[in-house]
Protein backbone atom coordinates (compact mmCIF):
# COMPACT_ATOMS: atom_id res chain seq x y z
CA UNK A 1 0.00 0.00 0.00
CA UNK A 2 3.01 2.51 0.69
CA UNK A 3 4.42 1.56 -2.65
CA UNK A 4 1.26 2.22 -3.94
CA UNK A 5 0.96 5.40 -2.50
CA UNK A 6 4.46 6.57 -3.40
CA UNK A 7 3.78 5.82 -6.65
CA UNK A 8 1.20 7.36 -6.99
CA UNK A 9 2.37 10.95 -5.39
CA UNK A 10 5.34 10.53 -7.72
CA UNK A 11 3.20 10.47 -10.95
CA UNK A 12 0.96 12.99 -9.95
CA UNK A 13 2.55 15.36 -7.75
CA UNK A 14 5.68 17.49 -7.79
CA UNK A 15 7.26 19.97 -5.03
CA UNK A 16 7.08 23.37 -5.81
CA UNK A 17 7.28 26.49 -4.82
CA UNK A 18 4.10 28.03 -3.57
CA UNK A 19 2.36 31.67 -4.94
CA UNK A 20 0.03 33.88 -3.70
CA UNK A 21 -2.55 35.14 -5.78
CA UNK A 22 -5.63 37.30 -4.99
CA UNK A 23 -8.76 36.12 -3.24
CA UNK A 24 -11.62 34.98 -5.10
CA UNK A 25 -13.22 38.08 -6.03
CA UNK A 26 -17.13 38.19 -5.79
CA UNK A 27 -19.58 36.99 -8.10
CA UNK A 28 -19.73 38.41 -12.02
CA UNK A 29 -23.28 39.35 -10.82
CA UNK A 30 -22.16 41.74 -8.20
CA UNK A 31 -19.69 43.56 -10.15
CA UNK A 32 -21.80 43.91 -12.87
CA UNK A 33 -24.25 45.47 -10.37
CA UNK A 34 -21.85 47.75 -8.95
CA UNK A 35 -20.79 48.69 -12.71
CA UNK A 36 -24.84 49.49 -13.55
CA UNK A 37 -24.33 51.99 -10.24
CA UNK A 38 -21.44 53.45 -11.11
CA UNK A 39 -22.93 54.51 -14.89
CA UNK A 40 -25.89 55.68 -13.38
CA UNK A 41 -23.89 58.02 -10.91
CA UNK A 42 -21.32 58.94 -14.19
CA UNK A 43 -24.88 60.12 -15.94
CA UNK A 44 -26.01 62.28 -13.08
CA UNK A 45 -22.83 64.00 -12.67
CA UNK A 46 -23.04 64.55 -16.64
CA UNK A 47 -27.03 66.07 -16.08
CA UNK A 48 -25.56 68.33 -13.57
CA UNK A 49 -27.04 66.19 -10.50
CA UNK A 50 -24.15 65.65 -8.51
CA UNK A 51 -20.26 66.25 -8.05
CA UNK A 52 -18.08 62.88 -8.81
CA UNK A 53 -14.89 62.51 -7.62
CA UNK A 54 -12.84 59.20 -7.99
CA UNK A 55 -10.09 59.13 -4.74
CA UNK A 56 -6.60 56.90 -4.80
CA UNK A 57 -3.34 56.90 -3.19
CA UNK A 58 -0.41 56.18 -4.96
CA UNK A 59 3.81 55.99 -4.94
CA UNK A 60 6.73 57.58 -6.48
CA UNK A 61 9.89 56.55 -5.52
CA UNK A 62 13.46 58.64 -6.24
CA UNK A 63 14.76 56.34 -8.65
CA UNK A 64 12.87 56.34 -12.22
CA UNK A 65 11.17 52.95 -12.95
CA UNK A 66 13.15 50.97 -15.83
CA UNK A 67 11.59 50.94 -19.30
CA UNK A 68 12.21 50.90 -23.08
CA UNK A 69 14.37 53.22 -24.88
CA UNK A 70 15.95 52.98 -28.03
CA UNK A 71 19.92 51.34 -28.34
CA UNK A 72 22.59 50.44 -30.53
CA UNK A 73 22.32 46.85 -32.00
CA UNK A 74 24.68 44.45 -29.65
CA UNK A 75 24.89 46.95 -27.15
CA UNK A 76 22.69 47.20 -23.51
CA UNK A 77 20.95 49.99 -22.82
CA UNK A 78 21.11 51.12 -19.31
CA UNK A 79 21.15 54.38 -17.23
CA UNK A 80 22.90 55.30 -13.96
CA UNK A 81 21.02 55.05 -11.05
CA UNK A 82 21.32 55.83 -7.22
CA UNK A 83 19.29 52.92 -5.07
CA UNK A 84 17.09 54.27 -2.51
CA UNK A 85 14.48 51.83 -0.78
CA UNK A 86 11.53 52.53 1.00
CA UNK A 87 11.65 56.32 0.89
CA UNK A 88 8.59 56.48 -1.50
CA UNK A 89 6.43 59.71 -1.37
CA UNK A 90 2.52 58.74 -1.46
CA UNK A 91 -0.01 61.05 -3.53
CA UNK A 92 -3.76 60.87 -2.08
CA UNK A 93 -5.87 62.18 -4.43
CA UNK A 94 -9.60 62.79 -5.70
CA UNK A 95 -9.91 63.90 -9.41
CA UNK A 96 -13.26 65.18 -10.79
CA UNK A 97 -12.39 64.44 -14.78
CA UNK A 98 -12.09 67.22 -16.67
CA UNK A 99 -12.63 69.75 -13.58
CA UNK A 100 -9.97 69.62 -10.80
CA UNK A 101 -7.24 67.66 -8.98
CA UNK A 102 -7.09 67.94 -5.25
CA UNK A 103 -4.50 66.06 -3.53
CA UNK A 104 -1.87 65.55 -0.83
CA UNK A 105 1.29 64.29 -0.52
CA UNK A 106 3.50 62.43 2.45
CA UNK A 107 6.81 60.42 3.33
CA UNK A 108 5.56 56.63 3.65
CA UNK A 109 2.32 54.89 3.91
CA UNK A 110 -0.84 56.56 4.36
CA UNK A 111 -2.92 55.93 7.62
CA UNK A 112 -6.34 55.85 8.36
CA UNK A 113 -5.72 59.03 10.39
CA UNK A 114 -4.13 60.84 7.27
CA UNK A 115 -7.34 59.42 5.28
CA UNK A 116 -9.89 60.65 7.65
CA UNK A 117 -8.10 64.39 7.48
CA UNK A 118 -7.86 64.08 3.92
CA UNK A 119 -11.88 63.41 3.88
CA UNK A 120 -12.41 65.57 5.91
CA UNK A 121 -10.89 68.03 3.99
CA UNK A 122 -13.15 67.13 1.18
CA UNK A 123 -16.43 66.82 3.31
CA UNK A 124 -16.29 70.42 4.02
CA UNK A 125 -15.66 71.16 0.52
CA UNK A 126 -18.98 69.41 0.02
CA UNK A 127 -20.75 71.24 2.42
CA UNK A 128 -20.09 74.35 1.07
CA UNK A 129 -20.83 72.85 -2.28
CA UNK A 130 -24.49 71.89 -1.42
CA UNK A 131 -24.83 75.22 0.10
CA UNK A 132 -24.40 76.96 -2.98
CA UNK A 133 -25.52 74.71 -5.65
CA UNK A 134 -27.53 71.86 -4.12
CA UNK A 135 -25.45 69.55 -5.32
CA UNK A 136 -24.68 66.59 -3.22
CA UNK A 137 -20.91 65.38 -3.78
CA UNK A 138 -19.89 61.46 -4.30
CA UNK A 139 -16.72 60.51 -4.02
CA UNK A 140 -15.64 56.96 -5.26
CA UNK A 141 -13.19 54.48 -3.30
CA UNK A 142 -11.33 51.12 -4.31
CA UNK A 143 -11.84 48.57 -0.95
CA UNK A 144 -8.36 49.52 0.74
CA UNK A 145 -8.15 48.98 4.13
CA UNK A 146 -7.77 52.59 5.20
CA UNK A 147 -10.83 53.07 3.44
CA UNK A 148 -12.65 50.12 4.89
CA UNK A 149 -11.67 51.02 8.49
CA UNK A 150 -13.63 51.01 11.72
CA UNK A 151 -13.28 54.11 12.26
CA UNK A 152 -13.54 55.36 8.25
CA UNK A 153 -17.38 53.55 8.73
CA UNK A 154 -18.03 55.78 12.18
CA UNK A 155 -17.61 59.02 9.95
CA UNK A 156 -19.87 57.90 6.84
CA UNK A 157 -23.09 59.57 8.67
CA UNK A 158 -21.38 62.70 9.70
CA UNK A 159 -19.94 63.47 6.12
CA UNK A 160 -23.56 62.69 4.59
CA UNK A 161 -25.01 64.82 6.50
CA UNK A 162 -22.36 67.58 5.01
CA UNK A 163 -23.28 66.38 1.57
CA UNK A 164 -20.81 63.76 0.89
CA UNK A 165 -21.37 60.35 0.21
CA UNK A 166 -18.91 57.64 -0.36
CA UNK A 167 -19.29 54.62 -3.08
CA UNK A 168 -17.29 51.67 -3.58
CA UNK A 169 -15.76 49.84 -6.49
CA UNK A 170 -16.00 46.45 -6.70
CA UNK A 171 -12.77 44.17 -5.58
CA UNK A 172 -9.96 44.67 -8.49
CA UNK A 173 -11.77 46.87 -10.59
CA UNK A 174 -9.43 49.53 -11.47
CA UNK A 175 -10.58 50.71 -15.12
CA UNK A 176 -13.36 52.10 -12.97
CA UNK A 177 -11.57 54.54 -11.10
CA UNK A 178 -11.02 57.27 -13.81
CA UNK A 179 -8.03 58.64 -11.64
CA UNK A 180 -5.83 55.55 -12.29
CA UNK A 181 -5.08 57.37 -15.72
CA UNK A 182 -3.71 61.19 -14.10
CA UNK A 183 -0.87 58.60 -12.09
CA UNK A 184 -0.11 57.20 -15.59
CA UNK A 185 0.41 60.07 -16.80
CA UNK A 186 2.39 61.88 -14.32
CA UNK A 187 4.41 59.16 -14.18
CA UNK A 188 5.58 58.92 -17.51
CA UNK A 189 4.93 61.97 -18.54
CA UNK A 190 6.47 63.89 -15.91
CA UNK A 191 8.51 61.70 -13.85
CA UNK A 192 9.56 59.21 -16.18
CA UNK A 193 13.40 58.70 -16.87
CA UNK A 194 14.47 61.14 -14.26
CA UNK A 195 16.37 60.00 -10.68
CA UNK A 196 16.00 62.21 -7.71
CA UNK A 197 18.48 62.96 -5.46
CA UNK A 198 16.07 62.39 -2.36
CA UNK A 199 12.76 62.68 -1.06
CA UNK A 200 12.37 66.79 -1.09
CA UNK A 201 13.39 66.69 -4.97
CA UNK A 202 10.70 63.98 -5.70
CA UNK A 203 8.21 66.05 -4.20
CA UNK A 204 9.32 69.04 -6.29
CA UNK A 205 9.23 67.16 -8.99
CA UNK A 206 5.84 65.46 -8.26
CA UNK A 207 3.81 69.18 -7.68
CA UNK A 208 5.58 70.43 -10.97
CA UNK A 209 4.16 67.59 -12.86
CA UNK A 210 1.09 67.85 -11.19
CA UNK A 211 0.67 71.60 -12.24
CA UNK A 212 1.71 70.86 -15.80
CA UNK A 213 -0.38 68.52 -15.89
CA UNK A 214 -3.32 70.85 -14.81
CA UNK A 215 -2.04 73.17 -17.33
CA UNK A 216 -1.99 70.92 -20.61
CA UNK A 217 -5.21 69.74 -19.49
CA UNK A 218 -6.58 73.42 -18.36
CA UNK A 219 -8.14 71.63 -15.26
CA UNK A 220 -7.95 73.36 -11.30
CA UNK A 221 -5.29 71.68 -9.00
CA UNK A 222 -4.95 72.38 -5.00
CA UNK A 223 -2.96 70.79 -2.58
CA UNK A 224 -4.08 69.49 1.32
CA UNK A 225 -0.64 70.64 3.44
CA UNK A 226 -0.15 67.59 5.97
CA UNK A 227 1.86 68.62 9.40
């Protein structure tokens, strides 16, 4: 019976190494649920009905990501580059497309304290929004955990009740969150094949591209200071 057995695991079984890969996301009924929302809310902003703002964090490190670039035939490519790990600057941002970019920038990993000020920030904007226009102001979220926090949930009544309502994506469903295309573009538009010397220089260099941006694009652009 061992023989057997051995046998059998060697036939049918080898040792590798293991991967992780992402959970099971939910059912193709559910997302395509969430999608029908999300064009609804896309047609109301359109009519006039609301403000839509799509909210993301994202990095930038010093040293310029590799890509392609043109080179002589036998010969590498390659540019000279200073290594400098885990000093990444984190943009959190909320883009209304077409309109404005309003964002914020910090050393490291964004908390669920920076998130909440950040909201914050934003919930007041929408206040003052509905005052004037009646408006009520949507913002949509992927399911990070900063977003999906305890204490994120306690604040949801107090910022509707300023006008500002949160809505979010479905698991891994970034082609819906129209500001995943402003980081592609400042990033290889802007910040593409450059190194940095350190952190202050990236940030510079990520509020210049950010402005340009603004300016090709003839869109608003303000900036949240963080202490």
């Amino acid at each position: 019976m061992q023989n057997k057995s051995a046998a059998y695991l060697k036939k049918n079984w080898r040792w590798k190494r293991l991967r992780r890969k992402p959970p099971t996301p939910k059912s193709k009924e559910f997302k395509e649920a969430k999608k029908k929302d999300w064009q609804t809310l896309k047609l109301w902003a359109e009519q006039g009905v609301i403000t839509l703002l799509y909210l993301d964090e994202s990095g930038c490190y010093p040293e310029s990501p590799l890509s392609y670039g043109y080179g002589r035939i036998g010969q590498q490519k390659s540019i000279s580059q200073k290594t400098r790990k885990g000093r990444r600057i984190k943009i959190m941002g909320v883009w209304e497309v077409e309109q404005k970019f309003e964002y914020a920038l910090k050393v490291g990993t964004y908390k669920t304290e920076n998130y909440l000020r950040f909201m914050n920030w934003q919930a007041e904007r929408a206040m003052k929004r509905l005052f004037e226009t009646g408006k009520p102001t949507v913002i949509i979220h992927d399911n990070a955990s900063i977003h999906r926090s305890e204490l994120a949930k306690q604040r949801h009544q107090l910022w509707s009740k300023q006008g500002l309502s949160v809505f979010f994506l479905p698991p891994y469903s970034p082609e819906m969150n129209r500001i995943e295309d402003r980081w592609l573009h400042l990033k290889r538009q802007e910040l593409g094949g450059f190194v940095f010397e350190d952190e202050y220089d990236l940030a510079l260099a990520i509020i210049d591209g950010i402005k340009n941006q603004s300016q090709q694009g003839n869109y608003t652009v303000e900036r949240l200071m963080f202490n």
